[in-house]
PDB file of N, CA and C in Angstrom:
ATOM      1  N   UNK A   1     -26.408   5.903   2.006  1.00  0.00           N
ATOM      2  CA  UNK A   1     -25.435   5.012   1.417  1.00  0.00           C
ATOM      3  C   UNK A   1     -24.104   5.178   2.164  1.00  0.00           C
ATOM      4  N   UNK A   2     -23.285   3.959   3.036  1.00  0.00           N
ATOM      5  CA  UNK A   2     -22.508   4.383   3.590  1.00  0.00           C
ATOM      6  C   UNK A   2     -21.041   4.083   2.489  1.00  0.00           C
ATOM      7  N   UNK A   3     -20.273   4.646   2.704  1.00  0.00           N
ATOM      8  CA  UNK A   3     -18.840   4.644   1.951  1.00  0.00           C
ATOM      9  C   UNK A   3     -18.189   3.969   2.855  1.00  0.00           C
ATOM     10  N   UNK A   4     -17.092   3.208   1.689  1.00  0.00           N
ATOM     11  CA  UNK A   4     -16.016   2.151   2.278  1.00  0.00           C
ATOM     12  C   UNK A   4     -14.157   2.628   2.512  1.00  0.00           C
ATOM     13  N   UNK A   5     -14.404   2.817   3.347  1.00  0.00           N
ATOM     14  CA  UNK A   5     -12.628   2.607   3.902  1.00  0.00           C
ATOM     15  C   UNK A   5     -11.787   1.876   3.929  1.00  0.00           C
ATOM     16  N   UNK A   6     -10.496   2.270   3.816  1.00  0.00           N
ATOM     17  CA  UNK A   6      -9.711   1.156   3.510  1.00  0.00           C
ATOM     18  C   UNK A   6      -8.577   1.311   4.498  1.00  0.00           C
ATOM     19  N   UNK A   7      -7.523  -0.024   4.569  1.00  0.00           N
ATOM     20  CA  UNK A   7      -6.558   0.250   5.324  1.00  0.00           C
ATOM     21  C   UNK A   7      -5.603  -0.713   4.838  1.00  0.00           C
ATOM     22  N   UNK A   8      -4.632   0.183   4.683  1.00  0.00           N
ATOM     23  CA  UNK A   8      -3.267  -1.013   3.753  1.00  0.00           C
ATOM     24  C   UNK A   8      -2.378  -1.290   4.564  1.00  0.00           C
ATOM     25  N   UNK A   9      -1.400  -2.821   4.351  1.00  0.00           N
ATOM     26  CA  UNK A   9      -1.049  -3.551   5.301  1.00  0.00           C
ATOM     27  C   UNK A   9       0.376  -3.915   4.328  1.00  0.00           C
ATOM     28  N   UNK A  10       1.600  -2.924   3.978  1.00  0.00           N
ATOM     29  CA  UNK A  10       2.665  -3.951   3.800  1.00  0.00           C
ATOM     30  C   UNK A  10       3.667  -4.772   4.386  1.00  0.00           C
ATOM     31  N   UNK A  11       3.883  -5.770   4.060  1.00  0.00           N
ATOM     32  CA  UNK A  11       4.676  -6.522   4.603  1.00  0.00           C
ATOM     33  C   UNK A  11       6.237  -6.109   3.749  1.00  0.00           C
ATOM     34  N   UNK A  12       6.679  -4.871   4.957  1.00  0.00           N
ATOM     35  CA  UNK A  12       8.445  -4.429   4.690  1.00  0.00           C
ATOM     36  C   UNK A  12       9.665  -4.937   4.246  1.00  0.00           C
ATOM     37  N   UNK A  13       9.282  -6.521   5.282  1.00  0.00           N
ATOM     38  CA  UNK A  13      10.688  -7.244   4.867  1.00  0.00           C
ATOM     39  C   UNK A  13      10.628  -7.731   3.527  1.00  0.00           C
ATOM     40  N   UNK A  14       9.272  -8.256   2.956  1.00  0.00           N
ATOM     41  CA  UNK A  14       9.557  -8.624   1.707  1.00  0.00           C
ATOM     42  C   UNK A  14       9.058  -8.006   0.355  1.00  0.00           C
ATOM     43  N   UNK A  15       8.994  -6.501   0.613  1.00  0.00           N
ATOM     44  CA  UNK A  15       9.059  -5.606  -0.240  1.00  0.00           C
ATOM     45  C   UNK A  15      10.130  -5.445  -1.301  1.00  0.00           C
ATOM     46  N   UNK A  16      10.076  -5.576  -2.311  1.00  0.00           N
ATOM     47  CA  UNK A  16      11.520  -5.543  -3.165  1.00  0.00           C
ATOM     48  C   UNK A  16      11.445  -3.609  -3.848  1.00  0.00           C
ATOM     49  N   UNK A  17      10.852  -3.226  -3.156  1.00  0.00           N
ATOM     50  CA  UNK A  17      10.325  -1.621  -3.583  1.00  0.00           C
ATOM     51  C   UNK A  17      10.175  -1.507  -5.115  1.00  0.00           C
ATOM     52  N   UNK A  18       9.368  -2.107  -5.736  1.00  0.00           N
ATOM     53  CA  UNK A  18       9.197  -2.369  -7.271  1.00  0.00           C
ATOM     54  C   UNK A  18       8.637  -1.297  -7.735  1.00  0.00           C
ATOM     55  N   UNK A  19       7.966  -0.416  -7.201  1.00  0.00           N
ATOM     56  CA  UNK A  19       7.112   0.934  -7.420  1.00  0.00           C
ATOM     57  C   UNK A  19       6.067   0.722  -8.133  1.00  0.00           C
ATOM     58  N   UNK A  20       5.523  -0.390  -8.293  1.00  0.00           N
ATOM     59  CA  UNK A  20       4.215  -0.980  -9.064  1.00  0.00           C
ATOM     60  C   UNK A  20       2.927  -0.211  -8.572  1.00  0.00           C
ATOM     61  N   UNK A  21       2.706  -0.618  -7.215  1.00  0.00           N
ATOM     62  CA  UNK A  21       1.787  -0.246  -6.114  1.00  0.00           C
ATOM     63  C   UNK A  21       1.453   0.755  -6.110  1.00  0.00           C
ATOM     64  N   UNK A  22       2.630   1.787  -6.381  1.00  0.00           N
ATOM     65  CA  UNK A  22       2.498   3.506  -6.167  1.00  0.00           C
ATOM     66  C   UNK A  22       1.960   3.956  -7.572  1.00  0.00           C
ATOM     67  N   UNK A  23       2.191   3.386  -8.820  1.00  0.00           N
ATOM     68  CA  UNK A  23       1.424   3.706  -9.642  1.00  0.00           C
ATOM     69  C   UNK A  23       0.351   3.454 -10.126  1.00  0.00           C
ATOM     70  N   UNK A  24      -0.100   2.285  -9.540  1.00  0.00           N
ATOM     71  CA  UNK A  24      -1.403   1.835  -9.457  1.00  0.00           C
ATOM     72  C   UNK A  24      -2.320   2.577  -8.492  1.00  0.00           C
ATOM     73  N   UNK A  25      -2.075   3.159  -7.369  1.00  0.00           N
ATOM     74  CA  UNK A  25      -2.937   3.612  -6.462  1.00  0.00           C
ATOM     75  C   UNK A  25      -3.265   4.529  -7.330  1.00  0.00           C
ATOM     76  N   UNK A  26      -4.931   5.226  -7.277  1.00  0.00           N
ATOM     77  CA  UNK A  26      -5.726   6.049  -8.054  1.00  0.00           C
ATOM     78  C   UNK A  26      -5.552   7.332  -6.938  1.00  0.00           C
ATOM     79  N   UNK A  27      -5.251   7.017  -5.748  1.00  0.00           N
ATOM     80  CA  UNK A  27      -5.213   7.831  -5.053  1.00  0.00           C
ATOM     81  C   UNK A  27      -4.195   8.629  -4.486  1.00  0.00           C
ATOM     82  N   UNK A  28      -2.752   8.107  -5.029  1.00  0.00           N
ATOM     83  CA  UNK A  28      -1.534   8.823  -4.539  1.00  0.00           C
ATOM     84  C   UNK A  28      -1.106   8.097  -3.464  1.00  0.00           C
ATOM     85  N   UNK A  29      -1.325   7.414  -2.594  1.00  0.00           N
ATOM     86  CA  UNK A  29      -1.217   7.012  -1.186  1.00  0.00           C
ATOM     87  C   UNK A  29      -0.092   6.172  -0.673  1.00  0.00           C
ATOM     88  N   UNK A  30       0.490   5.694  -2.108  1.00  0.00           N
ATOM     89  CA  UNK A  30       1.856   4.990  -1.059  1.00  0.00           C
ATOM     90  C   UNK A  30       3.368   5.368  -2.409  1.00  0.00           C
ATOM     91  N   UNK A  31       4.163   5.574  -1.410  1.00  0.00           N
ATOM     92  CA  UNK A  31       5.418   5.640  -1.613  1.00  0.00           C
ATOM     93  C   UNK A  31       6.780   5.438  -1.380  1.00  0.00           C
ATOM     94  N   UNK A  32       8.068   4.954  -1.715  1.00  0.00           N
ATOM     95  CA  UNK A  32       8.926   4.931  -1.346  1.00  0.00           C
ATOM     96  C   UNK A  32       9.679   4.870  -0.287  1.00  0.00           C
ATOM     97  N   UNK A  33      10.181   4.459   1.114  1.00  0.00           N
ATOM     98  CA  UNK A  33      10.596   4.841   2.349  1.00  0.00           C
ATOM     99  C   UNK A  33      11.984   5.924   1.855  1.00  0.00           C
ATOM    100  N   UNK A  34      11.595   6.867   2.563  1.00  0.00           N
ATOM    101  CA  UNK A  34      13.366   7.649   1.921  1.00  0.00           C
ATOM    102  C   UNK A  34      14.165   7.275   3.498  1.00  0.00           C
ATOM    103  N   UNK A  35      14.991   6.926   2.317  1.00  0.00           N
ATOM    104  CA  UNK A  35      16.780   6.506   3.413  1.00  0.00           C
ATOM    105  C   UNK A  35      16.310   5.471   4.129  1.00  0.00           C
ATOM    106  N   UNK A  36      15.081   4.742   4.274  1.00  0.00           N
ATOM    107  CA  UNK A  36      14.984   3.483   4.496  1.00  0.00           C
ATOM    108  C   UNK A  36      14.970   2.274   3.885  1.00  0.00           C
ATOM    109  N   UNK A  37      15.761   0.886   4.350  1.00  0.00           N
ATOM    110  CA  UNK A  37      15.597  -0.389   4.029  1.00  0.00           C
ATOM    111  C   UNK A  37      14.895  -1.277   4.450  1.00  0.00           C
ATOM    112  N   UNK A  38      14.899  -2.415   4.016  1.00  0.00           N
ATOM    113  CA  UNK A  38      14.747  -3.271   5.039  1.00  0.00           C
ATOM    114  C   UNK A  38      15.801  -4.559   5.023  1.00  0.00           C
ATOM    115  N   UNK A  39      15.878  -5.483   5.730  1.00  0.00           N
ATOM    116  CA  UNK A  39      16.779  -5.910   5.452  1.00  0.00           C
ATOM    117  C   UNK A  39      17.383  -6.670   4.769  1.00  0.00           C
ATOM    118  N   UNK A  40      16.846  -6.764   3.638  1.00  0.00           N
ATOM    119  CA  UNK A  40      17.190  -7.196   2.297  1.00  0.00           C
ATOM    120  C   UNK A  40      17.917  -6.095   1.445  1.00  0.00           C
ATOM    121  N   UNK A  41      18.120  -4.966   1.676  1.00  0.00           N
ATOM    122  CA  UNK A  41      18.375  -3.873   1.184  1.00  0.00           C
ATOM    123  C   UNK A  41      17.624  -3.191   0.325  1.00  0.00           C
ATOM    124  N   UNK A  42      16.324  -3.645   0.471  1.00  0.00           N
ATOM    125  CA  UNK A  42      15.850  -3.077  -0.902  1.00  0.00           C
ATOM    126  C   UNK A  42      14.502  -1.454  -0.089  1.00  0.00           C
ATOM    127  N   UNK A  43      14.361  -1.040  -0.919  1.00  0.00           N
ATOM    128  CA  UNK A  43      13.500   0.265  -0.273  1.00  0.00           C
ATOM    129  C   UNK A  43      12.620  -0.257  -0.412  1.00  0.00           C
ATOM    130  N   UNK A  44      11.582  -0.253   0.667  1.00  0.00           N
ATOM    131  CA  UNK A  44       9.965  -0.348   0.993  1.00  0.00           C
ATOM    132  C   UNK A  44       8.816   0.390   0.627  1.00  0.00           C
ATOM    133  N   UNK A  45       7.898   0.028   0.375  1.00  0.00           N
ATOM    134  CA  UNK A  45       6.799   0.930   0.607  1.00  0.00           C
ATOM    135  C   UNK A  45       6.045   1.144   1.791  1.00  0.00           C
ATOM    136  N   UNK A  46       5.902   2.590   1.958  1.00  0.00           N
ATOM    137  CA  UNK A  46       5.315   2.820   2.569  1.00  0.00           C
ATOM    138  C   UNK A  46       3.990   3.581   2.551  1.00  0.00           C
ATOM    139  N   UNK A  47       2.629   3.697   3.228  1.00  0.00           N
ATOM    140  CA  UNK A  47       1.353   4.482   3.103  1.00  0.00           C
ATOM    141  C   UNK A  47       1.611   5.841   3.356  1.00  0.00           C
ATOM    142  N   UNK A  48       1.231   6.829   2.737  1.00  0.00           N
ATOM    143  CA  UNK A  48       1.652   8.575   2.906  1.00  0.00           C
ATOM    144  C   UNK A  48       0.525   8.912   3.889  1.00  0.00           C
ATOM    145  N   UNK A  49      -0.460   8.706   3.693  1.00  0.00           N
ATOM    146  CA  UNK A  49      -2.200   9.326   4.458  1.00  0.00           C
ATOM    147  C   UNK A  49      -2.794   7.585   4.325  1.00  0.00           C
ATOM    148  N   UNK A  50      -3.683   7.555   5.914  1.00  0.00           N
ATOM    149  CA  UNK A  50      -4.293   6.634   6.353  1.00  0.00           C
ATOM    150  C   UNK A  50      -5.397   7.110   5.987  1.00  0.00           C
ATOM    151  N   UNK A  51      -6.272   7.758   6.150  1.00  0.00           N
ATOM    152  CA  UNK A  51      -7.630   8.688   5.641  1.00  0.00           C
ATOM    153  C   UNK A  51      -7.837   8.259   4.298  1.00  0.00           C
ATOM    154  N   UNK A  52      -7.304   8.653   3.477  1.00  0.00           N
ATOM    155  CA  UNK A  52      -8.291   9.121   2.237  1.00  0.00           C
ATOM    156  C   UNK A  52      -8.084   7.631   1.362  1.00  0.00           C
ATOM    157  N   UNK A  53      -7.693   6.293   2.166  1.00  0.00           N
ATOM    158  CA  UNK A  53      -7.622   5.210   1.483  1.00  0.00           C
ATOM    159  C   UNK A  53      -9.469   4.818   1.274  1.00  0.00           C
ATOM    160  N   UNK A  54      -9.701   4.207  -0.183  1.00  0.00           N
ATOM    161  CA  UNK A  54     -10.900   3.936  -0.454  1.00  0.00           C
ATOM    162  C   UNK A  54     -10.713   2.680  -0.381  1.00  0.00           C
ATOM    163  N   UNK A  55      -9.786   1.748   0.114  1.00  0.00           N
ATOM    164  CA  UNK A  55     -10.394   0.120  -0.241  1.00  0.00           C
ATOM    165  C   UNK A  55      -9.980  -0.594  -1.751  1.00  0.00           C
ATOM    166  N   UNK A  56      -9.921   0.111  -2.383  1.00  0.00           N
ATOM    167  CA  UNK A  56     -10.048  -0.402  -4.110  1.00  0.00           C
ATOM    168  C   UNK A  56      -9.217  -1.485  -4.070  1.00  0.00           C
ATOM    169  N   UNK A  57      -7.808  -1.840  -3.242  1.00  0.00           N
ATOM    170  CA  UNK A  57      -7.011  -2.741  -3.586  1.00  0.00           C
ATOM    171  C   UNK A  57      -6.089  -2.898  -5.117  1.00  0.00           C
ATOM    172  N   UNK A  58      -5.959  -2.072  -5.657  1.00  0.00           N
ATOM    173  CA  UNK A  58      -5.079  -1.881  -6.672  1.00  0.00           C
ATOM    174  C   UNK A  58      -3.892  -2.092  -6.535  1.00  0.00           C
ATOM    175  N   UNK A  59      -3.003  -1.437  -5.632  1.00  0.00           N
ATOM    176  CA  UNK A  59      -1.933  -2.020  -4.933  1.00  0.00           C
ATOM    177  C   UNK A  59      -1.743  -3.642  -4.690  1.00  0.00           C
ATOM    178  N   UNK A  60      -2.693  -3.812  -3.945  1.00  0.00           N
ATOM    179  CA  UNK A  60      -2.373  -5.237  -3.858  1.00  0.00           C
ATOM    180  C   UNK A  60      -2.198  -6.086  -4.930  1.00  0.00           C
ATOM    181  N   UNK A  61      -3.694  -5.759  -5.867  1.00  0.00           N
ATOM    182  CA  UNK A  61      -4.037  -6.726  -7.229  1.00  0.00           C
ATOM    183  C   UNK A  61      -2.053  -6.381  -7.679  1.00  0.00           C
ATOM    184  N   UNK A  62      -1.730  -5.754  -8.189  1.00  0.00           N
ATOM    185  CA  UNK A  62      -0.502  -5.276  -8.632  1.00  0.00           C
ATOM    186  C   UNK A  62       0.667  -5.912  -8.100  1.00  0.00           C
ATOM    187  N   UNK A  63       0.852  -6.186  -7.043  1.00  0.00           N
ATOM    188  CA  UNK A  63       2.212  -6.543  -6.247  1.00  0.00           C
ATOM    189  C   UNK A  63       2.786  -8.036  -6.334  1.00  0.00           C
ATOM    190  N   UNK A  64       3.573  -8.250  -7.051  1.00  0.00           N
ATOM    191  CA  UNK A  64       4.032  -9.689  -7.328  1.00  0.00           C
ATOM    192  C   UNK A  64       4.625 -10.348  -6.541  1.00  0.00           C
ATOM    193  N   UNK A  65       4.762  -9.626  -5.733  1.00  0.00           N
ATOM    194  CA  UNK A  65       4.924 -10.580  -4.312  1.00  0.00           C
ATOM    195  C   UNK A  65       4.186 -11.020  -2.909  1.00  0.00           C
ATOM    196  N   UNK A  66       3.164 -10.077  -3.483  1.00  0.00           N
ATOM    197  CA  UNK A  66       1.566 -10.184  -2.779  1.00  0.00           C
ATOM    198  C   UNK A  66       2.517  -9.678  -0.951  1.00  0.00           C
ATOM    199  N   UNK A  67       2.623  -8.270  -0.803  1.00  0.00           N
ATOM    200  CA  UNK A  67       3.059  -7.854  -0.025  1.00  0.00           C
ATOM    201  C   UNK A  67       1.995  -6.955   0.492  1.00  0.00           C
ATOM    202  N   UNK A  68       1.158  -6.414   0.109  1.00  0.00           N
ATOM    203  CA  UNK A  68      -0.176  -5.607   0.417  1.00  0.00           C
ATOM    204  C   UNK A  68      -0.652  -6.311   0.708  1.00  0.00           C
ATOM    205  N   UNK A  69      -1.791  -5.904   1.770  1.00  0.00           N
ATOM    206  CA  UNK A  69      -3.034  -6.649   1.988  1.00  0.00           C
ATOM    207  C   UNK A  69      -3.962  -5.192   2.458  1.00  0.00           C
ATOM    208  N   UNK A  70      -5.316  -5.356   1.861  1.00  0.00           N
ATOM    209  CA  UNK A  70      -6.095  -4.247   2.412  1.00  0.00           C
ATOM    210  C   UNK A  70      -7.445  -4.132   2.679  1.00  0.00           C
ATOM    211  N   UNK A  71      -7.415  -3.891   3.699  1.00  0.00           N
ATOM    212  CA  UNK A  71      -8.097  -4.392   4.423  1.00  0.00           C
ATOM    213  C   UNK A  71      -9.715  -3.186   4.577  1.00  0.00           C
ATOM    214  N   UNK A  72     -10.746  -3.573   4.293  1.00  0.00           N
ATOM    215  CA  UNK A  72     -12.004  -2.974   4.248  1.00  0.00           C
ATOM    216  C   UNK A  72     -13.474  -2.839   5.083  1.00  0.00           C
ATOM    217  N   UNK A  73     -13.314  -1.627   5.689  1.00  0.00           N
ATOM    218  CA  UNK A  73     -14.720  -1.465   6.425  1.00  0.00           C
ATOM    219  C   UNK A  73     -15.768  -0.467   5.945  1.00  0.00           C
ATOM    220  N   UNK A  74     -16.483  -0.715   6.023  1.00  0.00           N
ATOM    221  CA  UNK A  74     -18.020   0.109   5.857  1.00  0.00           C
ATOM    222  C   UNK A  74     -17.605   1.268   7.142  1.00  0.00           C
ATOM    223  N   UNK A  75     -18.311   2.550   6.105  1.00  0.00           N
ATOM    224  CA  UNK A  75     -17.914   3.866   7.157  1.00  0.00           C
ATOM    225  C   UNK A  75     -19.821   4.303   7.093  1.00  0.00           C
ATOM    226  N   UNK A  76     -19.688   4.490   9.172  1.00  0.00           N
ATOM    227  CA  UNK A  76     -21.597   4.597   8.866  1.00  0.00           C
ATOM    228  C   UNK A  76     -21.428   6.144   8.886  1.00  0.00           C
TER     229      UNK A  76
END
């Protein structure tokens, strides 16, 4: 049975850093930019670990500005 990987994709500039995403992940995996903006002023999210993403898309389902996207492959 092969397991699925994941890979998350935010889009920075129009991040309003809502912290939705980060509490939705089951896995811990994204957080806050520290001392970074973008240029809207608002803080971004960013992915902590590329690895241990499973795919689930929780983040995304969550984000009201549909700024995630994540993206899924089969691991052989």
């Amino acid at each position: 049975m092969s397991k699925m990987r994941g890979a998350i994709v935010v889009d920075e500039e129009r991040c309003k850093g809502c912290n939705l995403c980060t509490v939705a992940c089951p896995l811990n995996l994204l957080s806050l930019a520290d001392k970074a903006v973008n240029k809207k002023g608002y803080q971004f999210v960013r992915q902590l670990a590329a690895e241990p993403c499973n795919g689930c898309a929780s983040c995304a389902v969550v984000c009201p500005d549909g700024c995630i996207t994540v993206y899924r492959k089969k691991e052989e």
